[in-house]
PDB file of N, CA and C in Angstrom:
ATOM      1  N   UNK A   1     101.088  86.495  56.598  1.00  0.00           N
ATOM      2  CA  UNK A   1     101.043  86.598  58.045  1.00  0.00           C
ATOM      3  C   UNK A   1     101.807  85.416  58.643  1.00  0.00           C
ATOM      4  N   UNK A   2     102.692  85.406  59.669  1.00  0.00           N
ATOM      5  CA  UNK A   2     103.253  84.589  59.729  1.00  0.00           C
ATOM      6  C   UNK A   2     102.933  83.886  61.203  1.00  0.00           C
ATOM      7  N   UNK A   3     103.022  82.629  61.830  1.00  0.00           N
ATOM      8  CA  UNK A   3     102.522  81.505  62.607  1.00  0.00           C
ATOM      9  C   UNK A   3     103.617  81.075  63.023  1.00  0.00           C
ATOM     10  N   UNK A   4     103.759  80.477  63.892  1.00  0.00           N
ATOM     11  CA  UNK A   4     104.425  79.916  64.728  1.00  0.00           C
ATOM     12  C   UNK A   4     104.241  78.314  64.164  1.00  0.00           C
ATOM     13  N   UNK A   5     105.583  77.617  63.706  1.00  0.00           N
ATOM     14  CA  UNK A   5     105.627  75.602  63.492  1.00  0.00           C
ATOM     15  C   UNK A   5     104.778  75.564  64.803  1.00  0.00           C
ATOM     16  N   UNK A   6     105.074  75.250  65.658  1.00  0.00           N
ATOM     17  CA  UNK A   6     104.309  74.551  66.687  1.00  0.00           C
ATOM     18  C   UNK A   6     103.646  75.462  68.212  1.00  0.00           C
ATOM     19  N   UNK A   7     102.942  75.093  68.597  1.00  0.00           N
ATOM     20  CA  UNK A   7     102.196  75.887  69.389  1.00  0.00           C
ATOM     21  C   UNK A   7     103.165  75.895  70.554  1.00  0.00           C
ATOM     22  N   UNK A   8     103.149  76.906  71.565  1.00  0.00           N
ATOM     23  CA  UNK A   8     103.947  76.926  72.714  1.00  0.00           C
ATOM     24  C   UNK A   8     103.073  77.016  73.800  1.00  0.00           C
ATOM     25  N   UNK A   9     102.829  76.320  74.749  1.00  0.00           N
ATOM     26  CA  UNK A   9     102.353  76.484  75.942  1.00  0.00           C
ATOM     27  C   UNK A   9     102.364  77.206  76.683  1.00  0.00           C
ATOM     28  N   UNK A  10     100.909  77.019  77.386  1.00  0.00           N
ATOM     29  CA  UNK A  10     100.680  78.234  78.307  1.00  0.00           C
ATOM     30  C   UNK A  10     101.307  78.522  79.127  1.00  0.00           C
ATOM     31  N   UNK A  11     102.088  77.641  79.939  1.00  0.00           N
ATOM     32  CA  UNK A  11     102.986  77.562  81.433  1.00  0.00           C
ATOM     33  C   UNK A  11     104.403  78.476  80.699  1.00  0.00           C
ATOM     34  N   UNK A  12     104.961  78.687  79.463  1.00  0.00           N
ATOM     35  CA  UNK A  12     105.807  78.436  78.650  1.00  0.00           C
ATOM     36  C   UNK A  12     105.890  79.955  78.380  1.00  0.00           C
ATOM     37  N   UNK A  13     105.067  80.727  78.007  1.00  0.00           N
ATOM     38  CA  UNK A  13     104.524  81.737  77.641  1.00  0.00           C
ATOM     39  C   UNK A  13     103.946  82.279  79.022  1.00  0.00           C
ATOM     40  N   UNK A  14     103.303  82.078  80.133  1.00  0.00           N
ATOM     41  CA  UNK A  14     103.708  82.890  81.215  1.00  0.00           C
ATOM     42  C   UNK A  14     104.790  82.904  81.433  1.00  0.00           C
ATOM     43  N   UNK A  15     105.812  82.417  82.102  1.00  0.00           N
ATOM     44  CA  UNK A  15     106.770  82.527  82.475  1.00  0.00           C
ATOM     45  C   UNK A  15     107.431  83.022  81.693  1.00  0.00           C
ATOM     46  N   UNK A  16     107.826  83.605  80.686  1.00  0.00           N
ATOM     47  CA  UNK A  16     108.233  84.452  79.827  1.00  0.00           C
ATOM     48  C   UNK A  16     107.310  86.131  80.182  1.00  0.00           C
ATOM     49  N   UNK A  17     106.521  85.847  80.559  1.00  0.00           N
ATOM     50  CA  UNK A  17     106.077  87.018  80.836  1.00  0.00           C
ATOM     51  C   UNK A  17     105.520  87.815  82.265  1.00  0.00           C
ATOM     52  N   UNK A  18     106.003  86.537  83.110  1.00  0.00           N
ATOM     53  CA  UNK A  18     105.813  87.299  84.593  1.00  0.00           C
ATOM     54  C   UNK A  18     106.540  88.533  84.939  1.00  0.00           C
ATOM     55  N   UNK A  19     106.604  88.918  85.356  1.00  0.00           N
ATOM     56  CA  UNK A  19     107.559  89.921  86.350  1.00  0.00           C
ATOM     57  C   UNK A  19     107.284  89.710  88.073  1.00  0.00           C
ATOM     58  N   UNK A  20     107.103  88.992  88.584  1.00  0.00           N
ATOM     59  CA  UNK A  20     106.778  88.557  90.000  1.00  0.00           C
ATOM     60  C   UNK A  20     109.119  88.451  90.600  1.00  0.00           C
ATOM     61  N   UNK A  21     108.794  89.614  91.787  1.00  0.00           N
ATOM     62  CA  UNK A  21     109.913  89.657  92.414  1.00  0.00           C
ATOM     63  C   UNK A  21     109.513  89.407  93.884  1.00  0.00           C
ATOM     64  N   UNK A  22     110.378  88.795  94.348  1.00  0.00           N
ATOM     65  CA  UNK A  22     110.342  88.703  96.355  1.00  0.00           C
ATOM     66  C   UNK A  22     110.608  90.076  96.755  1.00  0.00           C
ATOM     67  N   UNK A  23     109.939  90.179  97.213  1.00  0.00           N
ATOM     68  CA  UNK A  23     109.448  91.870  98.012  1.00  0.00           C
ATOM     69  C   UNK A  23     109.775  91.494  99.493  1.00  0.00           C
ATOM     70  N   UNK A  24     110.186  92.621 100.132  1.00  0.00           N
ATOM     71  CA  UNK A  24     110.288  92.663 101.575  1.00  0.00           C
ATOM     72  C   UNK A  24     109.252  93.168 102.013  1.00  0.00           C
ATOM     73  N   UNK A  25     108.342  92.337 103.408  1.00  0.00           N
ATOM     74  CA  UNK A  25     107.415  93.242 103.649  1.00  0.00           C
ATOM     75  C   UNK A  25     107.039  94.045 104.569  1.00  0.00           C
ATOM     76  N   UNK A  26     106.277  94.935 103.941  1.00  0.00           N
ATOM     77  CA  UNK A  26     106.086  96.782 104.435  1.00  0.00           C
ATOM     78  C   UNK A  26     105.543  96.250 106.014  1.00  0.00           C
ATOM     79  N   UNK A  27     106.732  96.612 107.025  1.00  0.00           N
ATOM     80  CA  UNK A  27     106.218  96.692 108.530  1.00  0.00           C
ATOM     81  C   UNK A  27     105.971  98.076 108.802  1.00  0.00           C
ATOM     82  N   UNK A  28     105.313  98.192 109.496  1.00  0.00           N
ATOM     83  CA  UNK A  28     104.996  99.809 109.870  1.00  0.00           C
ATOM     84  C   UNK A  28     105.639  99.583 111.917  1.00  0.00           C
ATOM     85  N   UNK A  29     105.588 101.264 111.753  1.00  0.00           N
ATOM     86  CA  UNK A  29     105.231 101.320 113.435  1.00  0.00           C
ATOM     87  C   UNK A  29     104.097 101.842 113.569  1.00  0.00           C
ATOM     88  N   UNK A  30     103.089 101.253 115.257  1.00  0.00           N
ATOM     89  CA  UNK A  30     102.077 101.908 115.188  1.00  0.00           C
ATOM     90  C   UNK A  30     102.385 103.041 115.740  1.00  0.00           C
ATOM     91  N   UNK A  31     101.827 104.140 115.356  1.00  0.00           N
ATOM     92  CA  UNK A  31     101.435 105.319 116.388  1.00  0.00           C
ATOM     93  C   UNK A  31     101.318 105.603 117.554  1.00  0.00           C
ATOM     94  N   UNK A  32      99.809 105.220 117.762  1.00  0.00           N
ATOM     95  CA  UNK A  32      99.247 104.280 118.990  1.00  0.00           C
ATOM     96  C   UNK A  32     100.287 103.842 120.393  1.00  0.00           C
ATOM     97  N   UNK A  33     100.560 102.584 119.680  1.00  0.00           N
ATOM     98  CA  UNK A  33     101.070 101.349 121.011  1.00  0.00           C
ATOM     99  C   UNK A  33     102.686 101.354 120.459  1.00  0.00           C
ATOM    100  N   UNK A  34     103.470 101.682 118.920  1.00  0.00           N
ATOM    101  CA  UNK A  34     104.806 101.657 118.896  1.00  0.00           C
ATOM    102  C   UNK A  34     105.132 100.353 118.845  1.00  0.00           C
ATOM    103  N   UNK A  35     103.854  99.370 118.352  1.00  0.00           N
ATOM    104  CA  UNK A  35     104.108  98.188 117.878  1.00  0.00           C
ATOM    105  C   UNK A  35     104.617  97.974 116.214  1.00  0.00           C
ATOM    106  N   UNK A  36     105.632  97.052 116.125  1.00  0.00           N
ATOM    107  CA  UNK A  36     105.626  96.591 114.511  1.00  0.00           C
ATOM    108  C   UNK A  36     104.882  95.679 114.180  1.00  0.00           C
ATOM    109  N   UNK A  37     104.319  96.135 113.116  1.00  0.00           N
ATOM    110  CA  UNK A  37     103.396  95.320 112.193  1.00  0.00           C
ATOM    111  C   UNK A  37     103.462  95.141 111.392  1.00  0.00           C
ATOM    112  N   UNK A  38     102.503  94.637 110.307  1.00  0.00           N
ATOM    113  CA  UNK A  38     102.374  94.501 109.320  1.00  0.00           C
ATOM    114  C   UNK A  38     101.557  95.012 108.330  1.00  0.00           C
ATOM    115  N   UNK A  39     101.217  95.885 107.127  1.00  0.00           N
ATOM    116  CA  UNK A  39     100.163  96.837 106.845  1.00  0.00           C
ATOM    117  C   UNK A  39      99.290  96.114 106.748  1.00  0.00           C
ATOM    118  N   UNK A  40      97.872  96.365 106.970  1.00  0.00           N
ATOM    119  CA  UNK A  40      96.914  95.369 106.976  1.00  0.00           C
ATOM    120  C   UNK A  40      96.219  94.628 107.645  1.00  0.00           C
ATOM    121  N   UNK A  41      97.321  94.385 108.569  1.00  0.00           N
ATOM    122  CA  UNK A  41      96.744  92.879 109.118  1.00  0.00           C
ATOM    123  C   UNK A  41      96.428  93.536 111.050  1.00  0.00           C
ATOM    124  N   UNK A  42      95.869  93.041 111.266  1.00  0.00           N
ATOM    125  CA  UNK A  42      95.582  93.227 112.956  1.00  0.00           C
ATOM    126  C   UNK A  42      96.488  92.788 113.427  1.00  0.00           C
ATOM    127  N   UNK A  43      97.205  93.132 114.762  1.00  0.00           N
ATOM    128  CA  UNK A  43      98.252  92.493 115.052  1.00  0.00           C
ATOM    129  C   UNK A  43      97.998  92.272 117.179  1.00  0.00           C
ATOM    130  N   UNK A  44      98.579  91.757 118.105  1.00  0.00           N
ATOM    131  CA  UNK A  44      98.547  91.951 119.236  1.00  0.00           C
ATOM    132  C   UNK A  44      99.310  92.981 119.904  1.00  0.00           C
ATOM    133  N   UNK A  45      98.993  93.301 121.057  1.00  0.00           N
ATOM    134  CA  UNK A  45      99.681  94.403 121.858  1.00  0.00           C
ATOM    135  C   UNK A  45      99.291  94.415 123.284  1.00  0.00           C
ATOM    136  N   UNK A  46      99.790  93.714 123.854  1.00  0.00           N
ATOM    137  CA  UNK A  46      99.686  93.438 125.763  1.00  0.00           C
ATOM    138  C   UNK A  46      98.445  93.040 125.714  1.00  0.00           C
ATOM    139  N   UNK A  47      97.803  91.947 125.061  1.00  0.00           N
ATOM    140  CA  UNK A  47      96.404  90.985 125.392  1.00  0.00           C
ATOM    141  C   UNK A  47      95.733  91.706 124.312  1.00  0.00           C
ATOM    142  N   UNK A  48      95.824  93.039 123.979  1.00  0.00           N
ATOM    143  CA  UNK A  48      94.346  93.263 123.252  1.00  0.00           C
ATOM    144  C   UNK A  48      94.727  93.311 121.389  1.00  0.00           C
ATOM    145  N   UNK A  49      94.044  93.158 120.795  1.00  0.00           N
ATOM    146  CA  UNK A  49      93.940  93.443 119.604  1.00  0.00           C
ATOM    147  C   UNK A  49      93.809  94.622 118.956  1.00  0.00           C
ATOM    148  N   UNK A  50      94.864  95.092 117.800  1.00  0.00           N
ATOM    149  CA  UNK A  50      94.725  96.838 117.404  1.00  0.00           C
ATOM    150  C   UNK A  50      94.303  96.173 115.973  1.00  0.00           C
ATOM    151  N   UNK A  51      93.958  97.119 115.532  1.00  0.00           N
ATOM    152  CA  UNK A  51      93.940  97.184 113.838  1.00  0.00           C
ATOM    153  C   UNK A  51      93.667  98.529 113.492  1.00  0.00           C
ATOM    154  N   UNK A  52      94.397  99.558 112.684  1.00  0.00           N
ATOM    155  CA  UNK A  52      94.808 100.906 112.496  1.00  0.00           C
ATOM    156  C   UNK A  52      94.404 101.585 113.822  1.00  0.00           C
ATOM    157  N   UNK A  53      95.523 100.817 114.745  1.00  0.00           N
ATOM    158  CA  UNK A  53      95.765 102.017 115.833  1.00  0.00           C
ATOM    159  C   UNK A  53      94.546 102.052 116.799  1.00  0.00           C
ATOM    160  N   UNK A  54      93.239 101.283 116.871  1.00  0.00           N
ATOM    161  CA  UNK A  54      92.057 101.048 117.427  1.00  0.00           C
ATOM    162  C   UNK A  54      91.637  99.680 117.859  1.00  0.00           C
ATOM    163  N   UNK A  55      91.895  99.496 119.450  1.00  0.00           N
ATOM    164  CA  UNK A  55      91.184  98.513 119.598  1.00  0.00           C
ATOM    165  C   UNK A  55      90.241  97.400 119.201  1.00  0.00           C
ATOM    166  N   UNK A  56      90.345  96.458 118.436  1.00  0.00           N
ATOM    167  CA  UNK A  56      89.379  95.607 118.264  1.00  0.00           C
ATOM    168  C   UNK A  56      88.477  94.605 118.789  1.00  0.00           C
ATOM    169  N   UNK A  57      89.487  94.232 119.443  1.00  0.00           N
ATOM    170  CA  UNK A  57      88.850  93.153 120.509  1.00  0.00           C
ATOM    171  C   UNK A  57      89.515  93.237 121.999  1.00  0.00           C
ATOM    172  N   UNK A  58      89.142  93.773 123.434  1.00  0.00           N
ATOM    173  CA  UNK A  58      89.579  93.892 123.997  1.00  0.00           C
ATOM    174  C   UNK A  58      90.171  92.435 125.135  1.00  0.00           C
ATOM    175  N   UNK A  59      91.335  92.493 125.147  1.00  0.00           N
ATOM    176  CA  UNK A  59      91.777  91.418 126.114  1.00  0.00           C
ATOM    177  C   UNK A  59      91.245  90.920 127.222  1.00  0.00           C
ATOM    178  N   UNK A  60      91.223  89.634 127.679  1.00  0.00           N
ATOM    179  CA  UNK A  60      90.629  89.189 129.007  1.00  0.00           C
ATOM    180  C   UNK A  60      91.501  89.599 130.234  1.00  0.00           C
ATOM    181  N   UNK A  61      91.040  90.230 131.282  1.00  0.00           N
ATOM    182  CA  UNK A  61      92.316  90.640 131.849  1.00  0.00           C
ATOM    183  C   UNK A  61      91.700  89.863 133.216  1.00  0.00           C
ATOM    184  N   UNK A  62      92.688  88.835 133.590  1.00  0.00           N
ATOM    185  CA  UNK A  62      92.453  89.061 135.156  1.00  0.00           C
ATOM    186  C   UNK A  62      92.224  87.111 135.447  1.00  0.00           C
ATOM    187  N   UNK A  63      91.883  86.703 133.848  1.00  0.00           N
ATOM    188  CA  UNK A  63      91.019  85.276 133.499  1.00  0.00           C
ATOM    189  C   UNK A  63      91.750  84.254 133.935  1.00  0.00           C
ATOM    190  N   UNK A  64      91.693  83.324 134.522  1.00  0.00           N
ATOM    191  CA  UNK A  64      92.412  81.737 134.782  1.00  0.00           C
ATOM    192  C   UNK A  64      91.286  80.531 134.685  1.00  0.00           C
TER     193      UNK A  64
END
């Protein structure tokens, strides 16, 4: 059975075996409001907060 002379490191041996590429990331349009976003994430839209297309937190309107 055969062994390796000297041991190779861990950092050494991942990187030999990543596959990690820079990805562009997935913006959507909403439906909704015809905002770009981001999948996932809540985003703004004229004061209020959407997250899939549904109000989350509604904006202060009117406040000083």
């Amino acid at each position: 059975m055969a062994h390796p002379k000297s041991r190779i490191s861990k950092m050494r041996k991942r990187k030999r075996r990543t596959h990690y590429k820079a990805e562009t990331p997935n913006i959507l349009t909403c439906k909704t409001t015809g905002e770009a976003h981001l999948r996932h994430h809540a985003y703004y839209h004229e004061g209020d907060l959407y997250y899939k297309g549904k109000v989350v937190i509604k904006g202060d309107e009117g406040e000083e």
